[in-house]
C-alpha atoms as a PDB file:
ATOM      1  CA  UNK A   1     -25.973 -77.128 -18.182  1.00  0.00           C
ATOM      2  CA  UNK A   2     -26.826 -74.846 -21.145  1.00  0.00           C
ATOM      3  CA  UNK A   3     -25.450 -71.266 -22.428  1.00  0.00           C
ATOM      4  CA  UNK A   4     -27.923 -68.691 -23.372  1.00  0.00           C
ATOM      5  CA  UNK A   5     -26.992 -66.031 -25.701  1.00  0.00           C
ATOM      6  CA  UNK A   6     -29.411 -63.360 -26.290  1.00  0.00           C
ATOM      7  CA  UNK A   7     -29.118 -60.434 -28.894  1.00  0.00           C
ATOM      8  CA  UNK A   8     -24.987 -60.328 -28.019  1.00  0.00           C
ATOM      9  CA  UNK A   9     -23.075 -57.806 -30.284  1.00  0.00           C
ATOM     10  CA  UNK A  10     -19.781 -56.682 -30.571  1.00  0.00           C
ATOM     11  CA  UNK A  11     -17.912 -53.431 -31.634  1.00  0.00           C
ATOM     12  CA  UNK A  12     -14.458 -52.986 -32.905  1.00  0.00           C
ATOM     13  CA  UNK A  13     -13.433 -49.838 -34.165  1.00  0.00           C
ATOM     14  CA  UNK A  14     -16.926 -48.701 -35.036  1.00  0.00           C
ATOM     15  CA  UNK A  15     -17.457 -52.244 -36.988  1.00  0.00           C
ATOM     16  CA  UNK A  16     -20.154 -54.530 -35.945  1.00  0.00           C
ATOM     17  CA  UNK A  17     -17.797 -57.733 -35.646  1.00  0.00           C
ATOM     18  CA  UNK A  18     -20.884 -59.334 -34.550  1.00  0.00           C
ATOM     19  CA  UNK A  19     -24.450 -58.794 -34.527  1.00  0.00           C
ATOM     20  CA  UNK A  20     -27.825 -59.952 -32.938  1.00  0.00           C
ATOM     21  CA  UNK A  21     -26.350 -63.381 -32.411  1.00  0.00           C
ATOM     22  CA  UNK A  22     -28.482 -65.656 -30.314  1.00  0.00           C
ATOM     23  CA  UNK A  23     -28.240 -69.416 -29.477  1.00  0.00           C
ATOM     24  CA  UNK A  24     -28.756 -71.789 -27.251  1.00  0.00           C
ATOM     25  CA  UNK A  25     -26.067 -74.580 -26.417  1.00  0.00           C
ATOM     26  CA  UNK A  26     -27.464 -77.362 -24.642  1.00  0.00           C
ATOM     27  CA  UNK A  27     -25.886 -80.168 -22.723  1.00  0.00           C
ATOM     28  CA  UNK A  28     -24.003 -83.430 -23.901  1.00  0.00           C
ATOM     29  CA  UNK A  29     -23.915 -82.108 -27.675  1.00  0.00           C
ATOM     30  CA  UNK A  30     -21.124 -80.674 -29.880  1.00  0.00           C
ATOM     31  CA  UNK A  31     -21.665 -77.428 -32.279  1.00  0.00           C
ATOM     32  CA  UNK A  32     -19.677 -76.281 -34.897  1.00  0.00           C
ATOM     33  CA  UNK A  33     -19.313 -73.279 -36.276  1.00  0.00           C
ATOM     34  CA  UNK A  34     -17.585 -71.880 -39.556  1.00  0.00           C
ATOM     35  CA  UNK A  35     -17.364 -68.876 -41.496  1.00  0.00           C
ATOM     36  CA  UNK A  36     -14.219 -66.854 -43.537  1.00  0.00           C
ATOM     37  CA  UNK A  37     -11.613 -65.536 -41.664  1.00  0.00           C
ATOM     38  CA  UNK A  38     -12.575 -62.030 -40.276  1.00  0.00           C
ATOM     39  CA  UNK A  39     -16.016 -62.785 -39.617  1.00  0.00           C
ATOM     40  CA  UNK A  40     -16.611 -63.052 -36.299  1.00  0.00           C
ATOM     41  CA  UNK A  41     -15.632 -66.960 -34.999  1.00  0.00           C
ATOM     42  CA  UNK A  42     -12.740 -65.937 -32.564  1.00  0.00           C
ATOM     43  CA  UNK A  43     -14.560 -63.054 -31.099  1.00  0.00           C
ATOM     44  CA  UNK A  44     -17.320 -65.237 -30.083  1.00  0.00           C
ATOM     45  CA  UNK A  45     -15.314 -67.449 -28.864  1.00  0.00           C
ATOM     46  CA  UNK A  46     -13.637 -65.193 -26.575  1.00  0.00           C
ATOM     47  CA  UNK A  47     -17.136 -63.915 -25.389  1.00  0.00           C
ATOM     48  CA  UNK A  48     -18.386 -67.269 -24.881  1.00  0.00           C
ATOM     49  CA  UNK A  49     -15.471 -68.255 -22.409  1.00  0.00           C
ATOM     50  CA  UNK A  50     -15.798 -65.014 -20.965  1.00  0.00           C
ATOM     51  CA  UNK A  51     -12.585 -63.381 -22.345  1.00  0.00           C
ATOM     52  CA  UNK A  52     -14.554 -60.658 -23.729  1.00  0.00           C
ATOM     53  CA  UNK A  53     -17.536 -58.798 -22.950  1.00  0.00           C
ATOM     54  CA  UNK A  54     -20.109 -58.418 -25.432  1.00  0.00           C
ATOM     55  CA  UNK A  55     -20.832 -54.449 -26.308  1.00  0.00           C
ATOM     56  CA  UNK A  56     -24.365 -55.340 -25.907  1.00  0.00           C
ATOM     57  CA  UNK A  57     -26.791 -58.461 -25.117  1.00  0.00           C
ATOM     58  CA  UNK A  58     -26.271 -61.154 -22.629  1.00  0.00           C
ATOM     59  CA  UNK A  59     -24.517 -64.813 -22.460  1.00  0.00           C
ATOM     60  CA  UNK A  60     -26.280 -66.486 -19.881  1.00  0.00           C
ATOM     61  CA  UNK A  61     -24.550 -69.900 -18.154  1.00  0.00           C
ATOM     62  CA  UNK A  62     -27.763 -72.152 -16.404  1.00  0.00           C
ATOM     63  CA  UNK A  63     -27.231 -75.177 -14.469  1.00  0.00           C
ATOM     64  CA  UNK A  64     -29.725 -78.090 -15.395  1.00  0.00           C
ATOM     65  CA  UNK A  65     -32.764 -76.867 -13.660  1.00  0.00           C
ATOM     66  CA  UNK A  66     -32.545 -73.558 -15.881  1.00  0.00           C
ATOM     67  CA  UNK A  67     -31.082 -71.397 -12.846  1.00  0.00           C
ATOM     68  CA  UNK A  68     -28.596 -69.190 -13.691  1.00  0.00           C
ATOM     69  CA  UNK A  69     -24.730 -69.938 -12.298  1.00  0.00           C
ATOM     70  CA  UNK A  70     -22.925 -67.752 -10.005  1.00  0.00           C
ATOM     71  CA  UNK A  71     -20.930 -65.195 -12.377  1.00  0.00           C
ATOM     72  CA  UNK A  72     -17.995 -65.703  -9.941  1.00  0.00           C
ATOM     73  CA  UNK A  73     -17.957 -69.506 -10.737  1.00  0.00           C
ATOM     74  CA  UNK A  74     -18.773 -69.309 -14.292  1.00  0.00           C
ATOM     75  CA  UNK A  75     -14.617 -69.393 -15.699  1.00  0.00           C
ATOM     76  CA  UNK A  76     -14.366 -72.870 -13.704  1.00  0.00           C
ATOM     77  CA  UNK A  77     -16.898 -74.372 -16.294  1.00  0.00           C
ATOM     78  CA  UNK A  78     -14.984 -73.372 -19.069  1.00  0.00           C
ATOM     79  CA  UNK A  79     -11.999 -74.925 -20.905  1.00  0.00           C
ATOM     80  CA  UNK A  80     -10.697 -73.124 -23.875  1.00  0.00           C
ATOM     81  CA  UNK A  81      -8.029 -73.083 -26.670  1.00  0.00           C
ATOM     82  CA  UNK A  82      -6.820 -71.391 -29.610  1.00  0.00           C
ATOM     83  CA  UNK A  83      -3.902 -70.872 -31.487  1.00  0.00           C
ATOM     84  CA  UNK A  84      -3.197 -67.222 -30.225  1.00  0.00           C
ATOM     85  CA  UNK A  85      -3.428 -68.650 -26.196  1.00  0.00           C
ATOM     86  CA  UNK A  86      -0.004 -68.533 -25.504  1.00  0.00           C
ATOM     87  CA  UNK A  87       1.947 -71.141 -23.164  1.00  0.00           C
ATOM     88  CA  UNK A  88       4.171 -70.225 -20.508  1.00  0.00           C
ATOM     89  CA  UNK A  89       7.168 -70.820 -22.589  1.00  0.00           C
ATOM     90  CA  UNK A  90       9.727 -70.659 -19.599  1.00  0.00           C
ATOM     91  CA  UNK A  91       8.209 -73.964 -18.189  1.00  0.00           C
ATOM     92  CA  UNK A  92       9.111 -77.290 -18.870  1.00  0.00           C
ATOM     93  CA  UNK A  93       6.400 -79.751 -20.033  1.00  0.00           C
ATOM     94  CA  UNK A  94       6.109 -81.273 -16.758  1.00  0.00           C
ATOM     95  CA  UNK A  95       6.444 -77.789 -14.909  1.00  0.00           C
ATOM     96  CA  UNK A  96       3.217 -76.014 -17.052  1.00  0.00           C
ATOM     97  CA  UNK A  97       0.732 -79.667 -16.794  1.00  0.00           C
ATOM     98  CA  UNK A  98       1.314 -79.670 -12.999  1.00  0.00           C
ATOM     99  CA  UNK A  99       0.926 -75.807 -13.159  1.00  0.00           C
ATOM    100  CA  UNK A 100      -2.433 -75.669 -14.366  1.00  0.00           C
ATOM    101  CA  UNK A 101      -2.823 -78.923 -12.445  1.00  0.00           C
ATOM    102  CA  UNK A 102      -2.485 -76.568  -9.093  1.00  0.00           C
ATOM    103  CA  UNK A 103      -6.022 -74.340 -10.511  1.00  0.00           C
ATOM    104  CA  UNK A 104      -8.090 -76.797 -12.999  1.00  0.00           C
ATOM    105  CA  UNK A 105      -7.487 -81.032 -12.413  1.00  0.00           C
ATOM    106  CA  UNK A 106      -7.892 -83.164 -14.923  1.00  0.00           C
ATOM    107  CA  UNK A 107     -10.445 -86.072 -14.871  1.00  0.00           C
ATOM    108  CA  UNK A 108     -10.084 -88.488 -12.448  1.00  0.00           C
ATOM    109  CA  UNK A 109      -9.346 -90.665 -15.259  1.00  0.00           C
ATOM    110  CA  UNK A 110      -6.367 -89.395 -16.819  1.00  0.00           C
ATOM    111  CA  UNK A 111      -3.088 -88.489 -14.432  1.00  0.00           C
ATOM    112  CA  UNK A 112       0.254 -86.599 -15.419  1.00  0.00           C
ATOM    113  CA  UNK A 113       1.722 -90.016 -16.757  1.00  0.00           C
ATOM    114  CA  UNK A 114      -1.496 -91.079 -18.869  1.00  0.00           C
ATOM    115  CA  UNK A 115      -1.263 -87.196 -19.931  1.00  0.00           C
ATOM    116  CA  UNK A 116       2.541 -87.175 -21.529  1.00  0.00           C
ATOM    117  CA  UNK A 117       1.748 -90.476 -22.587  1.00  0.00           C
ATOM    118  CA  UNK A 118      -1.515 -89.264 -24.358  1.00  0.00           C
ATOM    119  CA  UNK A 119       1.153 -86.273 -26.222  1.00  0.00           C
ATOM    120  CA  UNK A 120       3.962 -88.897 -26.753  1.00  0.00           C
ATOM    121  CA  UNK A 121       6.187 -86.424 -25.460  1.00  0.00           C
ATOM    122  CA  UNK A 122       8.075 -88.311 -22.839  1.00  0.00           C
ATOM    123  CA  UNK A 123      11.334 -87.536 -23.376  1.00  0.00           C
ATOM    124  CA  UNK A 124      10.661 -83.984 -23.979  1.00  0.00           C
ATOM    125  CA  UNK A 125       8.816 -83.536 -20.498  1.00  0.00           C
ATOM    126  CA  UNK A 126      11.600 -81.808 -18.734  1.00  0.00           C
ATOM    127  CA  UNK A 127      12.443 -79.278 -22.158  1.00  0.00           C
ATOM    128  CA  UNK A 128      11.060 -75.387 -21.870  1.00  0.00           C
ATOM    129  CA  UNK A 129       7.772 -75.233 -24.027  1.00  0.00           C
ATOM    130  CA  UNK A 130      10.058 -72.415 -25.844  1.00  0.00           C
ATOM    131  CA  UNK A 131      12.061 -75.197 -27.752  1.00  0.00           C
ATOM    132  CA  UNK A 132       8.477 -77.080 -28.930  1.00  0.00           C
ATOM    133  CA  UNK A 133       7.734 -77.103 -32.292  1.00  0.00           C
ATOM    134  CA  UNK A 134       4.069 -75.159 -32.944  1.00  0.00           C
ATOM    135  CA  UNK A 135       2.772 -78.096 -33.476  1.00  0.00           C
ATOM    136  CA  UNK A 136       4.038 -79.865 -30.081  1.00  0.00           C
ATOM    137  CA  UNK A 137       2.331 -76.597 -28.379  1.00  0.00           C
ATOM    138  CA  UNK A 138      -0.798 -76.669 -29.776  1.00  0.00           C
ATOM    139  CA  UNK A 139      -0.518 -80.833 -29.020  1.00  0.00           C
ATOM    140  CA  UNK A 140      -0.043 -79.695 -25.196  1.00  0.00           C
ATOM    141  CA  UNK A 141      -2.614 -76.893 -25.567  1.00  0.00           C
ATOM    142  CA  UNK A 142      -5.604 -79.090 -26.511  1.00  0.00           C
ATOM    143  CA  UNK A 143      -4.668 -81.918 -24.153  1.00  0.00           C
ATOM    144  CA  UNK A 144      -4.867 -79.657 -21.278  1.00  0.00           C
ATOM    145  CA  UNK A 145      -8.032 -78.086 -22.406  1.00  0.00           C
ATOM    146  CA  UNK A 146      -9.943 -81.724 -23.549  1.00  0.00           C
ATOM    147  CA  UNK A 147      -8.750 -83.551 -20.339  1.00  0.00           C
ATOM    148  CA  UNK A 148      -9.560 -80.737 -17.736  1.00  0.00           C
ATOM    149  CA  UNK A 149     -12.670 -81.502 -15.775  1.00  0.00           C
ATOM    150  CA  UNK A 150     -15.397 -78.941 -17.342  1.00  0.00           C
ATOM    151  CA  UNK A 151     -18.584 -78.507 -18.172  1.00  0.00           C
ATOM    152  CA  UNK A 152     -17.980 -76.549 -21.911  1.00  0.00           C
ATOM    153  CA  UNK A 153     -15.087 -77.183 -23.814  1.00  0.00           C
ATOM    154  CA  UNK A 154     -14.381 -74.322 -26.570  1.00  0.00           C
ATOM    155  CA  UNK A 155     -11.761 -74.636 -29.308  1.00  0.00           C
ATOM    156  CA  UNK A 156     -10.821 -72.518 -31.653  1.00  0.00           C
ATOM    157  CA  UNK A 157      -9.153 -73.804 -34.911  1.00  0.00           C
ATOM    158  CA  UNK A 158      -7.970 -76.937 -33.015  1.00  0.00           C
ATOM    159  CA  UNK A 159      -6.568 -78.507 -35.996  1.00  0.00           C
ATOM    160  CA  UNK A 160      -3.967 -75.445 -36.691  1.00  0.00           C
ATOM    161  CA  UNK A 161      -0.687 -76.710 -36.735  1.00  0.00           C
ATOM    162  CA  UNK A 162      -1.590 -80.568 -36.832  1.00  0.00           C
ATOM    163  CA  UNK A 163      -0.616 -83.106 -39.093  1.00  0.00           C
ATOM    164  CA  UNK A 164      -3.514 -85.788 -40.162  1.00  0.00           C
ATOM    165  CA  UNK A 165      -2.288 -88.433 -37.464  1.00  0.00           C
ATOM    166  CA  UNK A 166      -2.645 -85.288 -34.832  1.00  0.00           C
ATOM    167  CA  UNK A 167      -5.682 -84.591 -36.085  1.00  0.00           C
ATOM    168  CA  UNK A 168      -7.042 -88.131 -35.514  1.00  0.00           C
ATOM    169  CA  UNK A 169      -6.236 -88.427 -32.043  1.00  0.00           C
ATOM    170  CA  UNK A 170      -7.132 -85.147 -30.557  1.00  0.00           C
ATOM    171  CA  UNK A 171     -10.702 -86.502 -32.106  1.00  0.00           C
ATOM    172  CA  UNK A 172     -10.337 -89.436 -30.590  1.00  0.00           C
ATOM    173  CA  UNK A 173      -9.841 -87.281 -27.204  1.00  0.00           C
ATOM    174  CA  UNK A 174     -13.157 -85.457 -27.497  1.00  0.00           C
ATOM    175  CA  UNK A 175     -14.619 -88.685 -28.326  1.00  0.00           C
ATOM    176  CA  UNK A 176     -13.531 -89.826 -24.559  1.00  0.00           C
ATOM    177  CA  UNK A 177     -13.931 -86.792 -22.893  1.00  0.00           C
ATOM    178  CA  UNK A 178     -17.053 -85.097 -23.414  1.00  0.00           C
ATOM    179  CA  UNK A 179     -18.514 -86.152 -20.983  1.00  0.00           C
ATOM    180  CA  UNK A 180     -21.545 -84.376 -21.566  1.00  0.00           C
ATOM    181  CA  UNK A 181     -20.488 -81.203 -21.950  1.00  0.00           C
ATOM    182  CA  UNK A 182     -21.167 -78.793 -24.218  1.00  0.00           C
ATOM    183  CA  UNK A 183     -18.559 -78.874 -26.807  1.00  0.00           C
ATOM    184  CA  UNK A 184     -18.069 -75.785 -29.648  1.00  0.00           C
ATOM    185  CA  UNK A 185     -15.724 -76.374 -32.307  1.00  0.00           C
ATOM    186  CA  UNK A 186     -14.534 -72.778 -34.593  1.00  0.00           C
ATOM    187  CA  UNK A 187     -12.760 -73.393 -37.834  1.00  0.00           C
ATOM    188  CA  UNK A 188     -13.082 -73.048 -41.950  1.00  0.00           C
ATOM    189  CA  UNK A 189     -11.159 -76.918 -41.841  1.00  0.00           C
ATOM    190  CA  UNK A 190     -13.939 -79.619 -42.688  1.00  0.00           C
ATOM    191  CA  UNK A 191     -12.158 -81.780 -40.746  1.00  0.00           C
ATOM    192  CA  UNK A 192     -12.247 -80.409 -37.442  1.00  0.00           C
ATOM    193  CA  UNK A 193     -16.362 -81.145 -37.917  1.00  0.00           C
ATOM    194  CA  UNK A 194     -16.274 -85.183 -37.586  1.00  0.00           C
ATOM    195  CA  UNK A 195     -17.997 -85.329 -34.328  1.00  0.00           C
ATOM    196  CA  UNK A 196     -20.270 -82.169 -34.642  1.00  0.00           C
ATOM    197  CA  UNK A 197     -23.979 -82.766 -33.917  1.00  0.00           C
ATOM    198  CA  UNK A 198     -25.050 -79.488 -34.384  1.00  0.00           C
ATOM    199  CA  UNK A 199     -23.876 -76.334 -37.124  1.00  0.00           C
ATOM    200  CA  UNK A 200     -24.833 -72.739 -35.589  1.00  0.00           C
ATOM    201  CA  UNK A 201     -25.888 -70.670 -38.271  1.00  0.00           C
ATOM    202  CA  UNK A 202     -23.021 -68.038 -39.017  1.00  0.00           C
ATOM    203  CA  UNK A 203     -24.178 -64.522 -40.770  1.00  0.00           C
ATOM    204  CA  UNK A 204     -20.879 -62.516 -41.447  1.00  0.00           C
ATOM    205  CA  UNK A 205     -20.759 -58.921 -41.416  1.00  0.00           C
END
């Protein structure tokens, strides 16, 4: 599995958010990638998981003999998270895991019980993700993301939110669950980089 960006730019309001970016993410390693706030991170973030399109260029998803993956299948390789992806805040715990359960299962490894043990949110399983704390939601949001079977695995300012023991174990997740994928890790927090093998050069604008 690799992702292939070539020459990708991106307009807002006639500002070059991004531009000429190219890369090339390669299987079983994890990339990080910082800069100041403004300069581009989220918005290739969203590109890469395919939330955006790029105004110009190409992001190009290969399966291990180089061939290029079926656009229409491309979203089930990706898991992604960020601060700004918002919950379902009407659903209990339980109600939004088995939810996304019903579209994207986790590894064969980890069930609903391992999950809400994993969060140490037990006895909150049955509240409305409405009466969380932002720190219990972004808890939720990066357990669902790290233990969905996927091939990348995208996060954006995972550490938002997260006290130092938080911190620790949603490492300690990636650490068991990458699986060889392609991990990419977005933030201006030194500590989200413990486990990054690789830093993509970042130019601001």
């Amino acid at each position: 599995m690799e992702i292939v960006a070539q020459s990708v730019w991106k307009k807002y309001n006639k500002h070059w958010i991004i531009s000429d970016f190219n890369y090339h993410f390669k299987q079983a390693k994890t990339y990080g990638i910082t800069g100041p706030n403004g300069s581009g991170k989220s918005t290739l973030m969203a590109i890469l998981s395919k939330q955006l399109i790029p105004s110009k260029g190409l992001v190009q998803y290969n399966d291990n003999n180089g061939i290029q993956i079926n656009p229409t299948s491309e979203s089930q390789l990706i898991s992604f998270t960020a601060p700004y992806i918002e919950l379902y805040d009407s659903l209990s715990l339980k109600e939004s895991i088995q939810f996304h359960n019903q579209f994207r299962p986790f590894y064969s490894t980890i069930g609903y019980e391992d999950c809400i043990d994993q969060l140490e949110l037990k006895k909150f399983e049955h509240q409305r993700l409405q009466s969380f704390s932002s720190g219990m939601k972004q808890r939720v949001k990066l357990a669902i993301s790290i233990f969905t079977q996927s091939e990348i695995l995208l996060l954006d300012e995972p550490g938002s939110f997260l006290d130092d023991y938080w911190r620790k174990k949603y490492s300690h997740w990636i650490q068991s669950y990458a699986n060889n994928r392609i991990v990419l890790i977005s933030s201006n927090d030194a500590d989200d980089f413990s486990l990054v093998d690789e830093f993509v050069p970042w130019h601001p604008q």
